[in-house]
C-alpha atoms as a PDB file:
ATOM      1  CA  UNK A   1     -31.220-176.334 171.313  1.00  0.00           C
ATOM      2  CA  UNK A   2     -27.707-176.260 170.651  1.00  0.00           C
ATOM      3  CA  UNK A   3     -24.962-176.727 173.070  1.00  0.00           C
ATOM      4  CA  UNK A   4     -21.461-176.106 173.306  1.00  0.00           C
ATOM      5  CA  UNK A   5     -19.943-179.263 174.700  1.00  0.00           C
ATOM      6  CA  UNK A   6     -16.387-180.509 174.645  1.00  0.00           C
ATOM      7  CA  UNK A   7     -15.800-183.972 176.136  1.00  0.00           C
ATOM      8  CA  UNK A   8     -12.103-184.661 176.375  1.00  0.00           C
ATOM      9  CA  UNK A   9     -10.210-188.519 177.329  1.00  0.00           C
ATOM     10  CA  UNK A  10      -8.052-186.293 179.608  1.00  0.00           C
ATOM     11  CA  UNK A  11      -8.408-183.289 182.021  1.00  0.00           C
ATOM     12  CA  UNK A  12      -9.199-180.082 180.290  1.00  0.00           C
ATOM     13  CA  UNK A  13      -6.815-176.987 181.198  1.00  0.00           C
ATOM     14  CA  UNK A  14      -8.354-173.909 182.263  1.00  0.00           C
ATOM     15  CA  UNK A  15      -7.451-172.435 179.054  1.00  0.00           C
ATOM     16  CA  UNK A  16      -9.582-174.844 177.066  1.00  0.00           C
ATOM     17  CA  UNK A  17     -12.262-174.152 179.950  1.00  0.00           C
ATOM     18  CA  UNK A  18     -11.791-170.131 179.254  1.00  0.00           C
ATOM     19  CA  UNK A  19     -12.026-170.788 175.721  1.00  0.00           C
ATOM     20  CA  UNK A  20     -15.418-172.964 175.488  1.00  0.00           C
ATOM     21  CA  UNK A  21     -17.535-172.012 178.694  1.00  0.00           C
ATOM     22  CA  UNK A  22     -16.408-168.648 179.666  1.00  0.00           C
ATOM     23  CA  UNK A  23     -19.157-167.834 181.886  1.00  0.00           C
ATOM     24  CA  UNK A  24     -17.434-170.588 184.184  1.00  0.00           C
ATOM     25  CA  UNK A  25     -15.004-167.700 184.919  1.00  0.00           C
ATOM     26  CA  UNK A  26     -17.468-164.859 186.212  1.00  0.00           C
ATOM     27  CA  UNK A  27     -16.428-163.028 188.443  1.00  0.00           C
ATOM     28  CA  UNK A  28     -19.806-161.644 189.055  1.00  0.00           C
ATOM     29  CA  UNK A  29     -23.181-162.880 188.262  1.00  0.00           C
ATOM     30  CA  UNK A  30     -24.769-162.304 185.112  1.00  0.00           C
ATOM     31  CA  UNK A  31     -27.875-160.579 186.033  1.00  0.00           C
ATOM     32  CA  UNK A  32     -29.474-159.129 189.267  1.00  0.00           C
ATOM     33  CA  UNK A  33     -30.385-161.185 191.904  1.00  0.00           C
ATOM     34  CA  UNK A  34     -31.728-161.084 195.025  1.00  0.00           C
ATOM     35  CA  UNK A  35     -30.869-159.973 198.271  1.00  0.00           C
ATOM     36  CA  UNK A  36     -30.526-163.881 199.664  1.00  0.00           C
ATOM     37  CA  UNK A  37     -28.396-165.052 196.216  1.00  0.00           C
ATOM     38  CA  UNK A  38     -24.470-165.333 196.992  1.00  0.00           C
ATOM     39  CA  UNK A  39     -22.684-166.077 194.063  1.00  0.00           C
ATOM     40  CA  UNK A  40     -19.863-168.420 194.233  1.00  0.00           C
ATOM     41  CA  UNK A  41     -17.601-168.079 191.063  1.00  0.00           C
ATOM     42  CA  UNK A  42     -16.919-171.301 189.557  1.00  0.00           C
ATOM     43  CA  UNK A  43     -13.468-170.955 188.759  1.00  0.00           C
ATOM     44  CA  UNK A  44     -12.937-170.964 192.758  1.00  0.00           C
ATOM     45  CA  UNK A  45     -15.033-174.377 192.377  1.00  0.00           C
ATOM     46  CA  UNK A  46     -12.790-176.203 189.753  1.00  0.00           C
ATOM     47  CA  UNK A  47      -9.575-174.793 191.091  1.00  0.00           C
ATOM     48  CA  UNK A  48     -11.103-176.926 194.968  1.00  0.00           C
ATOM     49  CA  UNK A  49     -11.582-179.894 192.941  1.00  0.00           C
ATOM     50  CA  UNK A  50      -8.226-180.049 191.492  1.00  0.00           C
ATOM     51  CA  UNK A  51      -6.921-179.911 195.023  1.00  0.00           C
ATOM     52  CA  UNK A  52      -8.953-182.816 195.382  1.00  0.00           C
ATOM     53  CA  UNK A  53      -7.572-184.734 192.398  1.00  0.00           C
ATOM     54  CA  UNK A  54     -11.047-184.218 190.407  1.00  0.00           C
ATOM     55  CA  UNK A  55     -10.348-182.706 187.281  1.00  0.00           C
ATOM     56  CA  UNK A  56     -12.705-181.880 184.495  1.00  0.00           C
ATOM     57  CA  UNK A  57     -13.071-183.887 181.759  1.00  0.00           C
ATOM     58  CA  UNK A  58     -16.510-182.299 179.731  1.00  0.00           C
ATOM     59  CA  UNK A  59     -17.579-178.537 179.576  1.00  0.00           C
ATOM     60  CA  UNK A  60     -20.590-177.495 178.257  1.00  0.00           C
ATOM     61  CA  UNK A  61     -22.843-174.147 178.083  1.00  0.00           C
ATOM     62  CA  UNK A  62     -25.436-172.759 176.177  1.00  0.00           C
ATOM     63  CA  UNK A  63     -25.662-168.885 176.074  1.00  0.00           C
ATOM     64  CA  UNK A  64     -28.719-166.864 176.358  1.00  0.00           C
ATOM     65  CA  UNK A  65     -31.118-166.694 172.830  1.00  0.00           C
ATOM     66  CA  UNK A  66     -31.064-163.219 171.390  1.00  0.00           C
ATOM     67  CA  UNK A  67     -35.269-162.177 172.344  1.00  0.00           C
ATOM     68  CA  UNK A  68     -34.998-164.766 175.209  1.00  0.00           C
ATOM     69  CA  UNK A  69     -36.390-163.579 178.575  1.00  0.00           C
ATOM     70  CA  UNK A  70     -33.945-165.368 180.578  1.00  0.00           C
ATOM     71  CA  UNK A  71     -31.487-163.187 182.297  1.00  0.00           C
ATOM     72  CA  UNK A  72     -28.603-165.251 182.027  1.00  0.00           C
ATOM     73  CA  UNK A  73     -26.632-168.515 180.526  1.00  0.00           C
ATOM     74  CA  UNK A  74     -25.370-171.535 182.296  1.00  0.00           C
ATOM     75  CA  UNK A  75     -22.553-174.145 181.842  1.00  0.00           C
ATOM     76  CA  UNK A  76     -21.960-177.789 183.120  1.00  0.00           C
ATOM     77  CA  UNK A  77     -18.704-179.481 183.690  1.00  0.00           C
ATOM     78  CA  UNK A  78     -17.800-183.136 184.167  1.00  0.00           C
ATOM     79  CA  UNK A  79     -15.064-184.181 186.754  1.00  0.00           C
ATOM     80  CA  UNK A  80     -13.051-187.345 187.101  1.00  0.00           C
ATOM     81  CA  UNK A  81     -10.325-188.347 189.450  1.00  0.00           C
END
């Protein structure tokens, strides 16, 4: 399993976050879902915990495998105040 992860000693911009875990910028989800699934983009998430004064610190994802059956990717990001 490999993962894209970038720890950093300060706050990472949302540029570096773009750059490394894009998915965290969606602005829909990656696959259907159902009826009872309400997406909330993450982006909306990080920009609330800046407000806050938690900022992240470590992004991470790992993007689908090529013949995997899973519909979609996910991503992980640290936050320190």
């Amino acid at each position: 399993m490999m993962l894209n992860e970038i720890s950093s000693a300060s706050a990472l911009t949302n540029n570096e976050l773009m750059n490394r875990v894009p998915l965290a910028f969606a602005s829909e989800p990656t696959a259907p879902m159902s009826d009872r699934y309400v997406f909330i983009p993450t982006a909306t998430i990080i920009d609330d915990m800046k407000k806050m004064g938690w900022y992240p610190v470590l992004a991470t994802g790992k993007g689908k495998r090529r013949n995997s059956k899973r519909k979609s990717s996910y991503h992980l990001l640290a936050f320190e105040n």
